[in-house]
Protein backbone atom coordinates (compact mmCIF):
# COMPACT_ATOMS: atom_id res chain seq x y z
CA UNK A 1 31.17 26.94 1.98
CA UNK A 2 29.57 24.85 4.70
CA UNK A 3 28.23 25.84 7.74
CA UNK A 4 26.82 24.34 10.86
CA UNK A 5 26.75 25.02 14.40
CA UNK A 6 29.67 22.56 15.63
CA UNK A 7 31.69 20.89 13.86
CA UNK A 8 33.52 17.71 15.73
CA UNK A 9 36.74 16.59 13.63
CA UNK A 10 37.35 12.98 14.00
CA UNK A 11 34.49 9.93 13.23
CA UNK A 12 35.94 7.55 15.64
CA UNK A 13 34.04 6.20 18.96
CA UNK A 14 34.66 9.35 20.89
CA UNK A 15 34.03 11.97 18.32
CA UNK A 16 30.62 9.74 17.81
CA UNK A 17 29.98 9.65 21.26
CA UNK A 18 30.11 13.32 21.72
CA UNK A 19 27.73 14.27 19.22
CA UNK A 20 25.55 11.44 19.90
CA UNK A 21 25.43 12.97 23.59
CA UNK A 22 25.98 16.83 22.11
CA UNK A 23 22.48 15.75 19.45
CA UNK A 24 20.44 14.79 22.81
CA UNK A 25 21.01 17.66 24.63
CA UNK A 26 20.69 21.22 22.59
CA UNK A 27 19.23 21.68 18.95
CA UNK A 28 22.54 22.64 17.84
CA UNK A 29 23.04 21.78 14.32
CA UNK A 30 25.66 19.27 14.49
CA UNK A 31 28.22 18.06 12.20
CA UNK A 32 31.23 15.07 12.11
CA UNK A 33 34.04 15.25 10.17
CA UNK A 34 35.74 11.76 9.20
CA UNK A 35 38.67 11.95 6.76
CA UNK A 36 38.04 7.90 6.04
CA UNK A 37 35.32 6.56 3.73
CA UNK A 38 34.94 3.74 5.77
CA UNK A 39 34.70 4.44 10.01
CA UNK A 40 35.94 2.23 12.53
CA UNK A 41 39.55 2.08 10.28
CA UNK A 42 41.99 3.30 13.02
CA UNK A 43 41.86 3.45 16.80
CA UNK A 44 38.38 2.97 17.15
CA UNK A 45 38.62 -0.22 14.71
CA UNK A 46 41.70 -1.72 15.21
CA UNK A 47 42.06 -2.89 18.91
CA UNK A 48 41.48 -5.78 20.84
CA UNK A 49 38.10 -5.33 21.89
CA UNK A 50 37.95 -5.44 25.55
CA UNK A 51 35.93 -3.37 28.04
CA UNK A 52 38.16 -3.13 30.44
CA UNK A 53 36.03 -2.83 34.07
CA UNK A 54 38.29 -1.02 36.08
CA UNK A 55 40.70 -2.20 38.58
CA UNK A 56 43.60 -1.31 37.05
CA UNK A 57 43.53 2.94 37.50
CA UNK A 58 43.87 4.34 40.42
CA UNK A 59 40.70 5.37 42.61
CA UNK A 60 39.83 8.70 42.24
CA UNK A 61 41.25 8.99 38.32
CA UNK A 62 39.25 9.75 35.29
CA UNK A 63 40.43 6.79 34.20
CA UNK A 64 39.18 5.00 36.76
CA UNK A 65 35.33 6.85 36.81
CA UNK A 66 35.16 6.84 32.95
CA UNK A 67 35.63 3.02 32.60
CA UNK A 68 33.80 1.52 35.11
CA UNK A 69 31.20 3.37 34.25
CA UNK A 70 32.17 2.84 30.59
CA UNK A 71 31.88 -0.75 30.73
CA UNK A 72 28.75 -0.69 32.06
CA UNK A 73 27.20 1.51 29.58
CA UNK A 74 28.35 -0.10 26.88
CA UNK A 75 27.12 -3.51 27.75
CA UNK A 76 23.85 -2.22 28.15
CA UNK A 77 24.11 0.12 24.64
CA UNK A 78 25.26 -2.96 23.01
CA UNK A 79 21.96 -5.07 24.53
CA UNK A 80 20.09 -1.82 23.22
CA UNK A 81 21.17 -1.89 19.84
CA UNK A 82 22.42 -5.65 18.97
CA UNK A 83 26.09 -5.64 18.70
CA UNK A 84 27.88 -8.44 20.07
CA UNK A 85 29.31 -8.03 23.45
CA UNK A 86 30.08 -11.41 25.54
CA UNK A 87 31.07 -11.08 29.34
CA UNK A 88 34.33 -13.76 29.46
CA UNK A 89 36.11 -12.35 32.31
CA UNK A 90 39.80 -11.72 32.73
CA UNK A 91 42.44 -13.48 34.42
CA UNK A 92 45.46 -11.41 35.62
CA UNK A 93 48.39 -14.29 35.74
CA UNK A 94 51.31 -13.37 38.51
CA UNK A 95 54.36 -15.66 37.47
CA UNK A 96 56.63 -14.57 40.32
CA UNK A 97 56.28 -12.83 43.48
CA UNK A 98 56.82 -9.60 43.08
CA UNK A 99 54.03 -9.69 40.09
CA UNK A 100 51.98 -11.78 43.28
CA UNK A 101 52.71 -8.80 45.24
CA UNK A 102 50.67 -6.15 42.93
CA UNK A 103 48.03 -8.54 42.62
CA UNK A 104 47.41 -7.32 45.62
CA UNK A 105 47.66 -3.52 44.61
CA UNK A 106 44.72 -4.68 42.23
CA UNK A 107 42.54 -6.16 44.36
CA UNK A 108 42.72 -2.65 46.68
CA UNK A 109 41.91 -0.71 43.73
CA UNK A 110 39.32 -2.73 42.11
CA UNK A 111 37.83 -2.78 45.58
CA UNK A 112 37.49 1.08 45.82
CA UNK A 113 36.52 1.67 42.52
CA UNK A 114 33.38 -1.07 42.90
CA UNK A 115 34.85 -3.50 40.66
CA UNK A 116 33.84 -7.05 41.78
CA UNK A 117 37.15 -9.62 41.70
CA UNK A 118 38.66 -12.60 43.13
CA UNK A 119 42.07 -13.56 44.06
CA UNK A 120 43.34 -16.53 43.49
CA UNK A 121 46.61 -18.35 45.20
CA UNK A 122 47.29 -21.16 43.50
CA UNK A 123 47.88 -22.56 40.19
CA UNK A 124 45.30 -25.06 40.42
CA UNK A 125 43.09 -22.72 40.95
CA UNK A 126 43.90 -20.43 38.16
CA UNK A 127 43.61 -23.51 35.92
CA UNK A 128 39.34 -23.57 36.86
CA UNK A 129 39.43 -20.64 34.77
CA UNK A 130 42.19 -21.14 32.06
CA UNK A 131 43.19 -24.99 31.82
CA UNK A 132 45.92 -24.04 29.84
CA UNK A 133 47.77 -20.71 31.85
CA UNK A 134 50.67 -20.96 33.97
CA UNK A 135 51.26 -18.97 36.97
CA UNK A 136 51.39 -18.90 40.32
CA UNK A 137 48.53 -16.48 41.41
CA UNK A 138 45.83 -14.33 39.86
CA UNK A 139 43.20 -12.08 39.51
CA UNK A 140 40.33 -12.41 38.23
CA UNK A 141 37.65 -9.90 36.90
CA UNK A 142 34.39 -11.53 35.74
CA UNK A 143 32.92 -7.87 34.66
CA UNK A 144 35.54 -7.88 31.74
CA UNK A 145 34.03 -8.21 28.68
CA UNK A 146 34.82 -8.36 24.35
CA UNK A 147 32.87 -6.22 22.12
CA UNK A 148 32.84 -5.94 18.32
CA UNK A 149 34.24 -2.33 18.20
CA UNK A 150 33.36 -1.59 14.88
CA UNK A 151 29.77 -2.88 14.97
CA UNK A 152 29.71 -0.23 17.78
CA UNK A 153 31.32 2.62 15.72
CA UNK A 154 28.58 2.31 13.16
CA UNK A 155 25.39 1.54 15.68
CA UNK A 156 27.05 5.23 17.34
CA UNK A 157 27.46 6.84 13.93
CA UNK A 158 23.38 5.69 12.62
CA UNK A 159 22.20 6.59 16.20
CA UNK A 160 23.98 10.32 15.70
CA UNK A 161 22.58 10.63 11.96
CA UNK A 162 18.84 10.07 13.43
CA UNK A 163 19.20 12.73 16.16
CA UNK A 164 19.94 14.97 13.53
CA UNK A 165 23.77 14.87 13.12
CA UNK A 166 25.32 15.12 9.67
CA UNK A 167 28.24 12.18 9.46
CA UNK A 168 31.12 13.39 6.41
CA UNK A 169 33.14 10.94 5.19
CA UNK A 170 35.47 11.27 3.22
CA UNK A 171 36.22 14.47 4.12
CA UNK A 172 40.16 15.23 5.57
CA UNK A 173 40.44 18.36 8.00
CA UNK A 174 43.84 19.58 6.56
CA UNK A 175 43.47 23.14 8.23
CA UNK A 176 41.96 24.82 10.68
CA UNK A 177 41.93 28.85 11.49
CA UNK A 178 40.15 30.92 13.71
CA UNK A 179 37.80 33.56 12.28
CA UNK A 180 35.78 35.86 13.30
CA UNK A 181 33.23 34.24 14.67
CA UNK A 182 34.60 30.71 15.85
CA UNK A 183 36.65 28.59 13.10
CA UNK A 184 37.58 28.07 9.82
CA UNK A 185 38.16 24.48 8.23
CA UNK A 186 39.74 23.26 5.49
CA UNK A 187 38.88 19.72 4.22
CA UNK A 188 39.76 17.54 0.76
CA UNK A 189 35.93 17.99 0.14
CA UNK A 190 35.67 21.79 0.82
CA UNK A 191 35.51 24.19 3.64
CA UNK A 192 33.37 24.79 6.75
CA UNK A 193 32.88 27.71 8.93
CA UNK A 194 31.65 26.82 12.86
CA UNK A 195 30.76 28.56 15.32
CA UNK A 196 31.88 25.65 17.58
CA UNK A 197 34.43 23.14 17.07
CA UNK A 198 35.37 19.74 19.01
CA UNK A 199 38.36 18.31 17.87
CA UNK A 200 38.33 14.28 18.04
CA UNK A 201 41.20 13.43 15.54
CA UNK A 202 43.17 10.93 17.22
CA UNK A 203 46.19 10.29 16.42
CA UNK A 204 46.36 13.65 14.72
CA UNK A 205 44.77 15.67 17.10
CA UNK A 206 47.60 17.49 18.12
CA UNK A 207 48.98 18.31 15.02
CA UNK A 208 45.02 20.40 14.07
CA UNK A 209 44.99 21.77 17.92
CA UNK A 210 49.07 23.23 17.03
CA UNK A 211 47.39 25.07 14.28
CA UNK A 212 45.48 27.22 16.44
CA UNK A 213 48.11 27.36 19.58
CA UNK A 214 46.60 24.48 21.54
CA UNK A 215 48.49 21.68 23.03
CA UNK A 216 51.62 22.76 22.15
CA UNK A 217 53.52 21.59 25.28
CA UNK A 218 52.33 18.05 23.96
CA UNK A 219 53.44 15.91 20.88
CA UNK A 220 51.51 12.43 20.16
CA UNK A 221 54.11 9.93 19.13
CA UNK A 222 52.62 6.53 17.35
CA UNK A 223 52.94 3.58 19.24
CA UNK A 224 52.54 -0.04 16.74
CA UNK A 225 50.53 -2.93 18.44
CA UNK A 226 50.61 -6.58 16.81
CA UNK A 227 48.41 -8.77 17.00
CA UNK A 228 48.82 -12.45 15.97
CA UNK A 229 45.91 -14.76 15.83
CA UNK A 230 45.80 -18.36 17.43
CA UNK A 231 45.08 -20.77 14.64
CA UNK A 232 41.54 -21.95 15.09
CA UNK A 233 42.25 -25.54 15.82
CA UNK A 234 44.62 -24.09 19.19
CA UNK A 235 41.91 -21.56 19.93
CA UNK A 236 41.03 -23.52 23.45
CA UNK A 237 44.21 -22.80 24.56
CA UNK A 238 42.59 -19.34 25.85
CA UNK A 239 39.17 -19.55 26.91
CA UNK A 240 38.60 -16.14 28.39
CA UNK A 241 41.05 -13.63 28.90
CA UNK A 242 44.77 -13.81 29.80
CA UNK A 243 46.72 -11.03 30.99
CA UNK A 244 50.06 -10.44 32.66
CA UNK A 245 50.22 -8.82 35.62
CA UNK A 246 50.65 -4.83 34.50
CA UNK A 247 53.54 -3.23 35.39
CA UNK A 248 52.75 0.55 37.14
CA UNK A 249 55.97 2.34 35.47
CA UNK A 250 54.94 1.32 31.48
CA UNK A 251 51.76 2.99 29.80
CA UNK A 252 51.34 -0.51 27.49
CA UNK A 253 50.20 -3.75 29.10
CA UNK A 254 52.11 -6.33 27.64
CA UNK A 255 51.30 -9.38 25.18
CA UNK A 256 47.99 -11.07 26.27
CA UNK A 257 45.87 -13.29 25.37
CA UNK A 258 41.43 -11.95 24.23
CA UNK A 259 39.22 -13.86 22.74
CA UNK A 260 37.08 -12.07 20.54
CA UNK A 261 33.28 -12.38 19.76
CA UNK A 262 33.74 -13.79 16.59
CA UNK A 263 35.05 -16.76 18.42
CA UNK A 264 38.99 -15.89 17.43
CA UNK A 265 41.29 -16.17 20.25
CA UNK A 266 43.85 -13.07 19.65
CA UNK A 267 47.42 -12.36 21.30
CA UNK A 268 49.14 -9.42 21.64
CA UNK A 269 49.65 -6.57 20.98
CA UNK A 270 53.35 -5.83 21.35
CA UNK A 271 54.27 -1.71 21.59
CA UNK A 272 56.89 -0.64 19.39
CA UNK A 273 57.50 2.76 17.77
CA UNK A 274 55.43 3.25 14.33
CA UNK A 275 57.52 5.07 11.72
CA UNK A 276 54.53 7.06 10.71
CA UNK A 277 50.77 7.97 12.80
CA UNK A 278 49.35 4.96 10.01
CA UNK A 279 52.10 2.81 9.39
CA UNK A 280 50.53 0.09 10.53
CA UNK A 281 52.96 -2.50 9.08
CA UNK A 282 56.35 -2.79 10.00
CA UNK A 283 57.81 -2.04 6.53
CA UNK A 284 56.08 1.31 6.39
CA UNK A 285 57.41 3.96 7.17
CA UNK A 286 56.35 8.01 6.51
CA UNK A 287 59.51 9.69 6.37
CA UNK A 288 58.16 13.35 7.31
CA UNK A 289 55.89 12.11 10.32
CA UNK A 290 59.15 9.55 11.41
CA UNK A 291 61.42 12.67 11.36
CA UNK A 292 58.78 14.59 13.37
CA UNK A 293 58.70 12.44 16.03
CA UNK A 294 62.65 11.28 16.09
CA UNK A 295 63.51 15.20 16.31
CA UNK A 296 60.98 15.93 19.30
CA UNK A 297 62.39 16.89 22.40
CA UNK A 298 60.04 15.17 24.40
CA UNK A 299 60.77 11.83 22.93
CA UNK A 300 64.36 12.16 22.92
CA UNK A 301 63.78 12.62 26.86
CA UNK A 302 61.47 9.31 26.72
CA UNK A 303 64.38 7.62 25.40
CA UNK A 304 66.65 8.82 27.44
CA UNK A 305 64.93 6.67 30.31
CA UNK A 306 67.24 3.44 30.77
CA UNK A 307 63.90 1.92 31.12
CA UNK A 308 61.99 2.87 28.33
CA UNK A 309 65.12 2.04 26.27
CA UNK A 310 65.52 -1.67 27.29
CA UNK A 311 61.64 -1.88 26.93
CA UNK A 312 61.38 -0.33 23.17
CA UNK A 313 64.62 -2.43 22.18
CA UNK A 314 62.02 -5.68 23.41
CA UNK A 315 59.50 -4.65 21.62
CA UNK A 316 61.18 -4.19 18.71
CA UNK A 317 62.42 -7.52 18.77
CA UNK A 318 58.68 -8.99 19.04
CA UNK A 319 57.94 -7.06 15.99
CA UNK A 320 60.76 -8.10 13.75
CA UNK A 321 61.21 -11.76 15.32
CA UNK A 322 58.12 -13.52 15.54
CA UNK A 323 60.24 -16.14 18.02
CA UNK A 324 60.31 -13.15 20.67
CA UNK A 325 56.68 -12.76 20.06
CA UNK A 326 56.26 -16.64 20.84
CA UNK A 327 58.35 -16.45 23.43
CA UNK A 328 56.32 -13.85 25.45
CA UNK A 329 52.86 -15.19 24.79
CA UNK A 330 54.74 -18.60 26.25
CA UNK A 331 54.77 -16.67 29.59
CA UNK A 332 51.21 -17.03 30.03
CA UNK A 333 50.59 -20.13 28.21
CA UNK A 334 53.30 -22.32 27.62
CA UNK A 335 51.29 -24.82 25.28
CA UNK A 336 51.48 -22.22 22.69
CA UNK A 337 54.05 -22.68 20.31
CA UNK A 338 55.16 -20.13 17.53
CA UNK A 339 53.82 -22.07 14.36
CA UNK A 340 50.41 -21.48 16.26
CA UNK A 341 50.40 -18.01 15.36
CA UNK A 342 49.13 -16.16 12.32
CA UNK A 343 50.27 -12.79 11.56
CA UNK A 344 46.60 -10.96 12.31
CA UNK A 345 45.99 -6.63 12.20
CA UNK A 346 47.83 -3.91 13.79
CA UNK A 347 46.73 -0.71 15.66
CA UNK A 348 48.89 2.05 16.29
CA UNK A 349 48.11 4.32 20.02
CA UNK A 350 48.46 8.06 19.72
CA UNK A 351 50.16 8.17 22.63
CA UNK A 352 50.57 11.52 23.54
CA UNK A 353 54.14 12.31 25.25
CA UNK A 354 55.05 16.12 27.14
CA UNK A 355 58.02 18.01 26.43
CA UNK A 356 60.10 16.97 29.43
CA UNK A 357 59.70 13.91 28.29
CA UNK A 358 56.66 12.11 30.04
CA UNK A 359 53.83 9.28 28.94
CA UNK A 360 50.68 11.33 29.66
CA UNK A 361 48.82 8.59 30.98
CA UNK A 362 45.27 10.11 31.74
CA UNK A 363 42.94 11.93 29.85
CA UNK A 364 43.46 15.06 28.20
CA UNK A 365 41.11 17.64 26.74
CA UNK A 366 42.30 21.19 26.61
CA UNK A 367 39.00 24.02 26.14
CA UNK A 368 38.67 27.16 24.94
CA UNK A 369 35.77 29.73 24.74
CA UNK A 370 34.37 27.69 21.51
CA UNK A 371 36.18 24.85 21.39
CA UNK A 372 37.54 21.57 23.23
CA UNK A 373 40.33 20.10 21.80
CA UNK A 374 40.71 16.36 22.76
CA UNK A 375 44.36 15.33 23.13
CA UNK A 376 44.85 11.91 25.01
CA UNK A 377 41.67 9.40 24.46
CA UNK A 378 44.41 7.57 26.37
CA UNK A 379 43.42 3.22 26.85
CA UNK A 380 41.11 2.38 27.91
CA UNK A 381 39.62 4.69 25.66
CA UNK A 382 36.88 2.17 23.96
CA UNK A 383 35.61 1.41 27.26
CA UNK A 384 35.56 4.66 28.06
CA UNK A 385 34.22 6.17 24.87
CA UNK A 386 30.41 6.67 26.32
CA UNK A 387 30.99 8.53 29.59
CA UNK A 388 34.00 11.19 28.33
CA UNK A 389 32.59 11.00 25.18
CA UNK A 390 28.99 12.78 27.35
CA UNK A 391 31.61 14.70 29.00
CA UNK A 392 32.97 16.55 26.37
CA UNK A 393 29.57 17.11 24.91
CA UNK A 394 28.30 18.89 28.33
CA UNK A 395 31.43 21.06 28.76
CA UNK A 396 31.01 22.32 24.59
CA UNK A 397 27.21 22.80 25.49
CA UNK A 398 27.68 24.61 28.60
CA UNK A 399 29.54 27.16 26.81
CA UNK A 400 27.58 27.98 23.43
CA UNK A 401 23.82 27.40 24.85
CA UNK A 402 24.02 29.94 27.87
């Protein structure tokens, strides 16, 4: 039997964060539970690496207040601790006028959230930035920025482990129970007893919180992202950043264009339903976890959208057709052909979905006397890893240091 004082379930960039932040401000002896060997190896590890600065959540939202100051903090951790982190800037690219039209909506939120910007009306003007994109007006957002996210994962996890924090890996949270005096945890490696518990599991976060009554009202179903790679000799087709211009009723932005640190230009991802919370290629599926989610109310209610039907029936095209995929990233930047891609990595989103059938779309952490249970790290949660990751650490301390 192990014991320590919390225990935070889930070694990705916001369980890190929170007992980086949770280490700096009590002596609590602090403990993360990681059912990989290796971090970084799903949410927190396979995304595109932006920092995304802000102008695309409404003013006033979490999401707006944890990612622009999340993108500032995390340029300046990544100075701090040498992990690459280059400032490109992102181009929004309007293609018609109705996409022209929320440009617009951008620029007023990126104004009241502090977020500097620039519109731009024409496409020779877009082509300054991004010789190679096609539209016919844009935004652009110099403060955007690409960060090695799993350079950042392990420069959170050694900065935890010298404050104190014990990092598990290895070690799969299977069950959790309350007892008498806070919680009870089973793991592949053993079991724990904590006073105080913080649970950070990602895409299976709400399956632990259902264990102990939390969350129940909430289901995460496993949204697939693709990424293809632009063959190295192509790679000046995208210089920056290219994104489409977002649409305000869909949770997933589209198929875009990020060049990476490394120098890798990247495109994608699409969003199609996974067929298990790590199937993370399109032949795999988990039958029990595929059942769960195709016998959930709350999806069946998703589906039920007109919408969200003709969207996932697109998106399931891009994943099974790599001509669709083309055919999209064409949108943006028409030089591209299809036998420029490479079949790159995949990341699934635990994107957490209510019973009546809604994309939860902000945050979501639900406490208890001894315990916050973190449901929706919702995108952009990277970005936003440092600020709600300190969050969550002051609202768990608040409770078991008074």
């Amino acid at each position: 039997m192990m014991r320590h004082d919390v225990a935070i379930v889930g070694g990705g960039c916001v369980g890190l964060s929170v007992a980086k932040h949770l280490a700096e401000r009590t002596d609590l002896d602090v403990a993360v539970l990681e059912k990989e060997h290796h971090l970084a190896s799903h949410q927190s590890g396979r995304n595109s690496g932006v920092l995304h600065p802000g102008f695309n959540y409404p003013p006033g939202s979490k999401k707006a207040r944890f990612a622009t100051e999340g993108t500032a903090r995390m340029k300046a951790y990544c100075e701090e601790h040498d992990i690459p982190c280059e400032e490109l800037g992102v181009l929004v690219v309007a293609t018609d006028d109705e996409e022209e039209a929320r440009l617009d909506e951008l620029a007023e939120q990126a104004e009241a959230n502090g977020v500097a910007y620039e519109l731009l009306d024409s496409r020779e003007a877009i082509r300054e930035h991004e010789p190679h994109a096609e539209g016919q007006a844009a935004f652009h957002a110099p403060e955007a920025a690409s960060v090695d996210s799993e350079q950042y994962v392990y420069a959170l996890a050694r900065e935890a482990r010298e404050l104190g924090v014990t990092v598990y890996t290895g070690y799969e949270v299977s069950q959790i129970e309350e007892a008498a005096e806070g919680y009870r945890l089973d793991t592949s490696n053993g079991r724990f007893e904590v006073p105080s518990l913080v649970n950070a599991a990602g895409l299976h976060a709400d399956t632990l919180a259902h264990q102990v009554g939390v969350g129940e009202e909430y289901q995460v179903v496993p949204f697939r992202g693709e990424y293809y790679e632009v063959r190295p000799e192509r790679a000046h087709l995208c210089e920056t950043m290219i994104y489409p211009t977002p649409n305000p009723e869909l949770p997933f932005l589209g198929v875009h264009y990020t060049r990476r640190t490394d120098g890798k230009v990247i495109v994608g991802p699409n969003a199609v339903l996974a067929f298990g919370r790590e199937a993370y290629d399109n032949t795999d599926i988990n039958p029990r976890e595929l059942l769960e989610t195709l016998t959930y109310g709350g999806f069946r209610r998703l589906l039920a959208s007109p919408l969200m039907l003709s969207v996932a029936w697109a998106e399931l095209n891009k994943s099974y057709r790599k001509g669709k995929f083309a055919a999209a990233s064409q949108k943006l930047v028409p030089d591209v052909r299809a036998e420029d891609l490479e079949k790159s990595y995949a990341g699934i989103r635990a994107q957490l979905v209510s019973a009546d059938g809604e994309l939860v779309k902000e945050p979501l952490f639900v406490e208890r006397e001894d315990a916050v249970h973190v449901l929706n790290a919702v995108s952009p949660g990277l970005t936003s890893s440092l600020p709600f990751g300190e969050h969550i650490a002051e609202r768990l301390a608040a409770k078991v240091t008074v």
